[in-house]
C-alpha atoms as a PDB file:
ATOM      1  CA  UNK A   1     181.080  29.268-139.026  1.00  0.00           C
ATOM      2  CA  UNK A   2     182.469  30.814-143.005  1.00  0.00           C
ATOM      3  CA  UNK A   3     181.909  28.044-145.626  1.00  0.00           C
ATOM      4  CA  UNK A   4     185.240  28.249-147.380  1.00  0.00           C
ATOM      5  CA  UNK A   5     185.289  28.790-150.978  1.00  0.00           C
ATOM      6  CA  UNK A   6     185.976  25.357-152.599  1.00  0.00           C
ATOM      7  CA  UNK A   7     185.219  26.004-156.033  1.00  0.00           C
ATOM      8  CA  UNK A   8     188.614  25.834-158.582  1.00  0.00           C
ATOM      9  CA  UNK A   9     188.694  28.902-160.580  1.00  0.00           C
ATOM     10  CA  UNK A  10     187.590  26.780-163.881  1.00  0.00           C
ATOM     11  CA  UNK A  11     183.956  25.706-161.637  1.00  0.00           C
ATOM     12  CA  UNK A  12     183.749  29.851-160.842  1.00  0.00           C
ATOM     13  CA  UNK A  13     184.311  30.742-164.386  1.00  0.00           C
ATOM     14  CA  UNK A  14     181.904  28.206-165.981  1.00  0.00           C
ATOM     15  CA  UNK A  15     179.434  28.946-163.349  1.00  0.00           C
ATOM     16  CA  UNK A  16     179.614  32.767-164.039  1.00  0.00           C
ATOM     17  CA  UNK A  17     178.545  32.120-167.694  1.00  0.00           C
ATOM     18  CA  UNK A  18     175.455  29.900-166.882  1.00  0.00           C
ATOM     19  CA  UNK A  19     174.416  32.253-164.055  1.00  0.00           C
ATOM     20  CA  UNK A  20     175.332  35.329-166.633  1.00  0.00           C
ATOM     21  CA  UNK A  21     172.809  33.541-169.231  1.00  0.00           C
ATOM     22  CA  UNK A  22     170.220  32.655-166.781  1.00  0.00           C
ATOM     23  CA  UNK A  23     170.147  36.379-165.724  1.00  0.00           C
ATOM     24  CA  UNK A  24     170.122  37.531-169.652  1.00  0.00           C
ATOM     25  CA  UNK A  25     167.232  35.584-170.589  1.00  0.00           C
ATOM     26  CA  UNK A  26     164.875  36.958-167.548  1.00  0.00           C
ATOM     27  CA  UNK A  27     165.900  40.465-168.657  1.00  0.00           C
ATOM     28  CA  UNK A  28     165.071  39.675-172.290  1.00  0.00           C
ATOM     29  CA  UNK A  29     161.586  38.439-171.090  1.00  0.00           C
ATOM     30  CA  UNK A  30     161.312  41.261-169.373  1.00  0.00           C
ATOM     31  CA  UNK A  31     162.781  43.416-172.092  1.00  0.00           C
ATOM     32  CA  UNK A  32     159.960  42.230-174.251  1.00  0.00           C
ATOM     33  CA  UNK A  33     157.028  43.967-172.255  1.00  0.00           C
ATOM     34  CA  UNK A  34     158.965  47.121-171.435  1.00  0.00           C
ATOM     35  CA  UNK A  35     158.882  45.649-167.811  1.00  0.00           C
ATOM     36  CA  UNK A  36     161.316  47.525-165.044  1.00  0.00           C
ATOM     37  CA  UNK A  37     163.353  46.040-162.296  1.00  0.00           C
ATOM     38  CA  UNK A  38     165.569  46.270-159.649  1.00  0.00           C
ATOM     39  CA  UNK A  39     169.042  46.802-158.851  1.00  0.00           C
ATOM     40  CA  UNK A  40     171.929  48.317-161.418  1.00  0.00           C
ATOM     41  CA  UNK A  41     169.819  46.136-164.116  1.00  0.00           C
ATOM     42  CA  UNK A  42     166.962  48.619-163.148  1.00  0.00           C
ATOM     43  CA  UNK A  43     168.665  51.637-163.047  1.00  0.00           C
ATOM     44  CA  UNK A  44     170.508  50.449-166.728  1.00  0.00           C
ATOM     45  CA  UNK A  45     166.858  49.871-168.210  1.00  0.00           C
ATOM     46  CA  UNK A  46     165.561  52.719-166.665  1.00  0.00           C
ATOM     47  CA  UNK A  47     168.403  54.792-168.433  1.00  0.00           C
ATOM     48  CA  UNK A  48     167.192  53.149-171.809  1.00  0.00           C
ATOM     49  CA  UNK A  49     163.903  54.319-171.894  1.00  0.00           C
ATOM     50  CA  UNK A  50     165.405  58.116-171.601  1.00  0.00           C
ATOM     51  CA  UNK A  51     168.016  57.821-173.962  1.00  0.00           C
ATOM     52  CA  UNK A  52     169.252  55.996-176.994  1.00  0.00           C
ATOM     53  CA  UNK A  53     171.942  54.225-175.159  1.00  0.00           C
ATOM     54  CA  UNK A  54     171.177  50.512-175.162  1.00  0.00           C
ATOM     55  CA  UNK A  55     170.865  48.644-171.754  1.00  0.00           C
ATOM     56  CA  UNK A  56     174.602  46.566-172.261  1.00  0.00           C
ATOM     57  CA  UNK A  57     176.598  49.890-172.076  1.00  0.00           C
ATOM     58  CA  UNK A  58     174.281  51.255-168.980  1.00  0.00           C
ATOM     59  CA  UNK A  59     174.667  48.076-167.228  1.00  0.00           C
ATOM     60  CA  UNK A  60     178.418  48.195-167.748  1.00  0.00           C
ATOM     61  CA  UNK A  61     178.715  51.512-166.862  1.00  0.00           C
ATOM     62  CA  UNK A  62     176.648  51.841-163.805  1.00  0.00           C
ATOM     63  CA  UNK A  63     178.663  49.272-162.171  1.00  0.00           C
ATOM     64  CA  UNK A  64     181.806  50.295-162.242  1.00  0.00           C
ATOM     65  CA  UNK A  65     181.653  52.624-159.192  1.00  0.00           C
ATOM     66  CA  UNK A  66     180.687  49.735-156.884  1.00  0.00           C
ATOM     67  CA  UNK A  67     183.530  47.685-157.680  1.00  0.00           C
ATOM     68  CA  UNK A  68     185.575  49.544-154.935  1.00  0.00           C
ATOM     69  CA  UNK A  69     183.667  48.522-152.128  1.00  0.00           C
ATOM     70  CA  UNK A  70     183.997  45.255-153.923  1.00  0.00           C
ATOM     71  CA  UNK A  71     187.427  45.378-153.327  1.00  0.00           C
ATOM     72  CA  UNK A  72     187.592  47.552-150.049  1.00  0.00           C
ATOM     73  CA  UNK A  73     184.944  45.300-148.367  1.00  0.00           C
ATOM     74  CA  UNK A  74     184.755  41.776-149.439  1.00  0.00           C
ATOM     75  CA  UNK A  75     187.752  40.458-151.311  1.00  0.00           C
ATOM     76  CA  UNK A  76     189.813  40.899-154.740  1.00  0.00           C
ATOM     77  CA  UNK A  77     188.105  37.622-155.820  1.00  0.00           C
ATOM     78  CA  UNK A  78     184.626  38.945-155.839  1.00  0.00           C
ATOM     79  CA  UNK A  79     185.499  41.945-157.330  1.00  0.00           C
ATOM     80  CA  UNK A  80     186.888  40.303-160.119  1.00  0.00           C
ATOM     81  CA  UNK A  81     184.328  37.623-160.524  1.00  0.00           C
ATOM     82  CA  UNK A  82     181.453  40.612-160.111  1.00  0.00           C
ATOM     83  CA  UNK A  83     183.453  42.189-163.234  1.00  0.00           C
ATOM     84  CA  UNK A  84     183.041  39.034-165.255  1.00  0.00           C
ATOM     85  CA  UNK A  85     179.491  38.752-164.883  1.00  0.00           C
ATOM     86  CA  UNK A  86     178.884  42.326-165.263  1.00  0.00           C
ATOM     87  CA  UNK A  87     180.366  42.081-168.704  1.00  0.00           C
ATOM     88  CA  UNK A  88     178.898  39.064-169.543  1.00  0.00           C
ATOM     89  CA  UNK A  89     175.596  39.912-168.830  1.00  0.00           C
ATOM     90  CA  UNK A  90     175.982  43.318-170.661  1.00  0.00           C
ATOM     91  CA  UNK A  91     177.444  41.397-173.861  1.00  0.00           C
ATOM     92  CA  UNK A  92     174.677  38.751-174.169  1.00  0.00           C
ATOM     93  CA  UNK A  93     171.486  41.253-173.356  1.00  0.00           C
ATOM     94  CA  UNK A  94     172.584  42.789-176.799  1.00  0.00           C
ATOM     95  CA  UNK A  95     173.525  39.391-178.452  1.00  0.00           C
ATOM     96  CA  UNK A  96     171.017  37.311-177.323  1.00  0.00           C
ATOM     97  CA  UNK A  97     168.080  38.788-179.685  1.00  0.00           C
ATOM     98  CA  UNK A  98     170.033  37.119-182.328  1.00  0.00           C
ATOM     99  CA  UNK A  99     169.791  33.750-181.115  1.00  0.00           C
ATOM    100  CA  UNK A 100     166.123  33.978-179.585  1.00  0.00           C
ATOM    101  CA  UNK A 101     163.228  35.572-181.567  1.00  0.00           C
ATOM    102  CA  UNK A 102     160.021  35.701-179.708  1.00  0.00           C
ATOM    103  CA  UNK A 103     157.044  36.794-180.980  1.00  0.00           C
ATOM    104  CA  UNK A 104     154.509  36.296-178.437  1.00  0.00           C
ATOM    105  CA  UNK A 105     154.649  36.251-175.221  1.00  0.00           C
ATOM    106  CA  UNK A 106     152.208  36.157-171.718  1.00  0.00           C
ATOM    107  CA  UNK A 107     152.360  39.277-170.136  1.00  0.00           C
ATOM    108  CA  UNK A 108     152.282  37.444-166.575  1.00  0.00           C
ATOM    109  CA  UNK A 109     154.264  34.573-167.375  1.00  0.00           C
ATOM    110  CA  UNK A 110     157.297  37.033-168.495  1.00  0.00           C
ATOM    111  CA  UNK A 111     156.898  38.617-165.164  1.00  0.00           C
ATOM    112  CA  UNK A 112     157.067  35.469-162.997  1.00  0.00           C
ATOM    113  CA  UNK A 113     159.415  33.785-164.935  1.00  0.00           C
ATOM    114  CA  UNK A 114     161.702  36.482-166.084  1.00  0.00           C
ATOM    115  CA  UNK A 115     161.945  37.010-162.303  1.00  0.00           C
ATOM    116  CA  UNK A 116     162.288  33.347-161.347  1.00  0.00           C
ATOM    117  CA  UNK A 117     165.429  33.177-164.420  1.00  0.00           C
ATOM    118  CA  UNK A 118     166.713  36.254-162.973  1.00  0.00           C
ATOM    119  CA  UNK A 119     166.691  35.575-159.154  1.00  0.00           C
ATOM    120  CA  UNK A 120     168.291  31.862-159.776  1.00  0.00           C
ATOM    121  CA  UNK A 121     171.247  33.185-162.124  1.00  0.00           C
ATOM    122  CA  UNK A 122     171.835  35.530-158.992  1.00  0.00           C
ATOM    123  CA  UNK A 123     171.833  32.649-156.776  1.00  0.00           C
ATOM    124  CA  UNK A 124     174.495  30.617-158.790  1.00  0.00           C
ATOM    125  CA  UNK A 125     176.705  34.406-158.749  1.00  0.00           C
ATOM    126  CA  UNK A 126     176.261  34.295-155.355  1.00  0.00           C
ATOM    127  CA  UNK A 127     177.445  30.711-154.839  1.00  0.00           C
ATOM    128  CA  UNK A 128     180.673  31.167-156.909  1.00  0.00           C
ATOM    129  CA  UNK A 129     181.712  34.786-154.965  1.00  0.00           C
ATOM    130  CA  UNK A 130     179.846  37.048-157.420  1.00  0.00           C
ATOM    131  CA  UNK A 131     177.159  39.035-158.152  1.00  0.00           C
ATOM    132  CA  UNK A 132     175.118  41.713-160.562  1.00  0.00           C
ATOM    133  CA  UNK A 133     177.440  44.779-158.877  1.00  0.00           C
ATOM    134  CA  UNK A 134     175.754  47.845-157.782  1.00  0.00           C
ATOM    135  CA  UNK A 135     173.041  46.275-155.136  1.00  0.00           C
ATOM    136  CA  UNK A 136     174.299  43.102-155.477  1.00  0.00           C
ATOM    137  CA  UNK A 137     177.848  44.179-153.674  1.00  0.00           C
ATOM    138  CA  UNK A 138     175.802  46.198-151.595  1.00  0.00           C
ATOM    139  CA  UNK A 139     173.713  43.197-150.301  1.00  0.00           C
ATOM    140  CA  UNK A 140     176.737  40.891-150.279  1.00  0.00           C
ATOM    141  CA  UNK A 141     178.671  43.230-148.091  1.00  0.00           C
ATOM    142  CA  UNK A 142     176.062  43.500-145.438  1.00  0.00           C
ATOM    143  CA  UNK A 143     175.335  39.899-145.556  1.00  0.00           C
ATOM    144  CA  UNK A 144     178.925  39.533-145.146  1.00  0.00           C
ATOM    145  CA  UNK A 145     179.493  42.110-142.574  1.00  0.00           C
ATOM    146  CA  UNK A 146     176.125  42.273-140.167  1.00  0.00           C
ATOM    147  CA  UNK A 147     174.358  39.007-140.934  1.00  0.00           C
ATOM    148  CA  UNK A 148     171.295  40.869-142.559  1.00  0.00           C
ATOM    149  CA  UNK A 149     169.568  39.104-145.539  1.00  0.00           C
ATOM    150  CA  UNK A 150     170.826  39.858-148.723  1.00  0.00           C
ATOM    151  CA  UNK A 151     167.319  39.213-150.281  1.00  0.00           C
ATOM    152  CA  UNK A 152     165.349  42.204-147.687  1.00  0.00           C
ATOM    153  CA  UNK A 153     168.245  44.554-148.865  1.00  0.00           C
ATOM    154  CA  UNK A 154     167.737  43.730-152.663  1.00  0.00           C
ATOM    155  CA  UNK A 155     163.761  43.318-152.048  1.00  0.00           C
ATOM    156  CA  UNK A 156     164.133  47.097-150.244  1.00  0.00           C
ATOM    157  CA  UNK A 157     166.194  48.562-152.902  1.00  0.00           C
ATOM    158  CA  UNK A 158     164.332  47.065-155.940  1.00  0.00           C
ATOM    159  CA  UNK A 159     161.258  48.337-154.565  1.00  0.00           C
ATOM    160  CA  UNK A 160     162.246  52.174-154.626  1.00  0.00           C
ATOM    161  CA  UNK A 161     163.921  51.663-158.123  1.00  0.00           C
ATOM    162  CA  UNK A 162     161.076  49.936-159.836  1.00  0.00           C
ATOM    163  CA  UNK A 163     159.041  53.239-157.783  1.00  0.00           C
ATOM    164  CA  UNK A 164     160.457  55.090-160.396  1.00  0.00           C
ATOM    165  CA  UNK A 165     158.341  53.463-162.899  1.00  0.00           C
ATOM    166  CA  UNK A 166     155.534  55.182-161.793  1.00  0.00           C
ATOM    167  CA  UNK A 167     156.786  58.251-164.143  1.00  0.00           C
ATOM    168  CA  UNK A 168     157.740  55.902-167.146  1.00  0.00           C
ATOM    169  CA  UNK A 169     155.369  53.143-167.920  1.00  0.00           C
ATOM    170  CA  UNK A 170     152.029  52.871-167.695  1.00  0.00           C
ATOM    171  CA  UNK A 171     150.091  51.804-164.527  1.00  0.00           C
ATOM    172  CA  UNK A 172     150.272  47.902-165.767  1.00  0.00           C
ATOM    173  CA  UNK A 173     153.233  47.507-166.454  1.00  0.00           C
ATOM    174  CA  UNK A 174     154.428  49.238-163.805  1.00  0.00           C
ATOM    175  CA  UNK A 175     152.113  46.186-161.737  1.00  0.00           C
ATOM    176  CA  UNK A 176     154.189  43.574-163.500  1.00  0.00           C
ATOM    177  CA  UNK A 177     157.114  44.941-163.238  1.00  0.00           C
ATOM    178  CA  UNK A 178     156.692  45.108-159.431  1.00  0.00           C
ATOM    179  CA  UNK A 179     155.340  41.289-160.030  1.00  0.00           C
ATOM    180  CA  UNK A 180     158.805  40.341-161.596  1.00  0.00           C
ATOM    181  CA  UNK A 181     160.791  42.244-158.794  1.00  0.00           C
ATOM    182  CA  UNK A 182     158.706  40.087-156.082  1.00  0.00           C
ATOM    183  CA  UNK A 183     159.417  37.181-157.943  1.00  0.00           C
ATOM    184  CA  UNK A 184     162.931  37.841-158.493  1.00  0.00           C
ATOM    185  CA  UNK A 185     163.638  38.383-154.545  1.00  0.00           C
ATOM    186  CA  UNK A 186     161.560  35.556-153.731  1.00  0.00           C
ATOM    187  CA  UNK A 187     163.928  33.052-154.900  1.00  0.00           C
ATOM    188  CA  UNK A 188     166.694  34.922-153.520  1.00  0.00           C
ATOM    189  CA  UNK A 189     164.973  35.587-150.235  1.00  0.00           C
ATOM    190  CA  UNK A 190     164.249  31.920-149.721  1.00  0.00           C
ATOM    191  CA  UNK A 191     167.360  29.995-150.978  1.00  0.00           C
ATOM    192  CA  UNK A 192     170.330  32.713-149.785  1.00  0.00           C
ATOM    193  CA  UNK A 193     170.588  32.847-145.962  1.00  0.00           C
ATOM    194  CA  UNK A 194     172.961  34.539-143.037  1.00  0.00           C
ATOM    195  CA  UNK A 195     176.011  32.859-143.186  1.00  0.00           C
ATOM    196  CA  UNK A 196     174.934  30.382-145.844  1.00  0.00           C
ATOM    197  CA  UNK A 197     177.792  31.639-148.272  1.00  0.00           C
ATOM    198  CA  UNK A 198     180.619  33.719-147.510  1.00  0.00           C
ATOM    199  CA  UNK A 199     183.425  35.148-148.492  1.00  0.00           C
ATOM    200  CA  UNK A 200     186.943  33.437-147.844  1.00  0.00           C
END
């Protein structure tokens, strides 16, 4: 049976910024250590570490594309909310530094709870019809459509992405990076189910 969506538009839009900032923070942690991950936020921070472009614009950017399947496959709503986060994320990755200034930091504990930060902010997206695009729609929409686990298709993806490491960062990092990734999809894998949330 669908849940239908009972959140006002004022509960999705405040929701959307606290799932945006819990999301920003884990990347900053993981921004810190030069750790990779997952998804369009992988690909973005991938993309930084080959060219001067900073990870906001790449986020942004790399998104956009997925949008129509938003649209073509789940519903306007999404599509828009997806936007909102997209953008919001991308605006306070770059902001945030000048609110937060961390000087150390465990190399571990950023994985784990960069990941943990990240995977809940996706979890509140996902409760309030959005997500991080890219992998995120992708996930959603097969969810949506064919009842598989959105947190095996983002665990599956993430993996080959954060693969790509292997040519970028060195051997440990590359090991905590795959740490934060495992985290990340672990709270997804365990708290988003089938059928759980869906799109009305």
């Amino acid at each position: 049976m669908k849940q239908k969506h009972t959140h006002s538009k004022l509960e999705d839009m405040l929701a959307l910024i606290v799932g945006a900032a819990f999301v920003s923070l884990g990347l900053m942690l993981f921004e810190f250590h030069g750790f990779l991950t997952g998804g369009t936020a992988g690909l973005a921070l991938v993309m930084t570490k080959v060219t001067d472009i900073g990870f906001g614009l790449w986020f942004f950017v790399i998104n956009l594309p997925f949008y129509w399947l938003a649209v073509r496959g789940l519903s306007w709503r999404f599509a828009v909310n997806t936007f909102i986060s997209v953008a919001s994320v991308s605006l306070m990755v770059e902001y945030l530094p000048m609110l937060i200034a961390i000087d150390a930091l465990n190399s571990v504990f950023s994985a784990v709870m960069g990941g943990f930060l990240i995977g809940t902010g996706m979890l509140i997206l996902f409760r309030h019809m959005s997500s991080l695009g890219g992998v995120g729609i992708l996930a959603f929409y097969l969810q949506q459509r064919f009842g598989i686990s959105a947190g095996r298709v983002q665990m599956g993806v993430d993996v080959c992405i954060v693969a790509i490491g292997f040519f970028l960062v060195s051997l440990p990092v590359l090991l905590l990076s795959i740490l934060g990734a495992l985290s990340l999809n672990l709270v997804i894998a365990l708290n988003h189910k089938p059928g759980r949330y869906q799109i009305t």
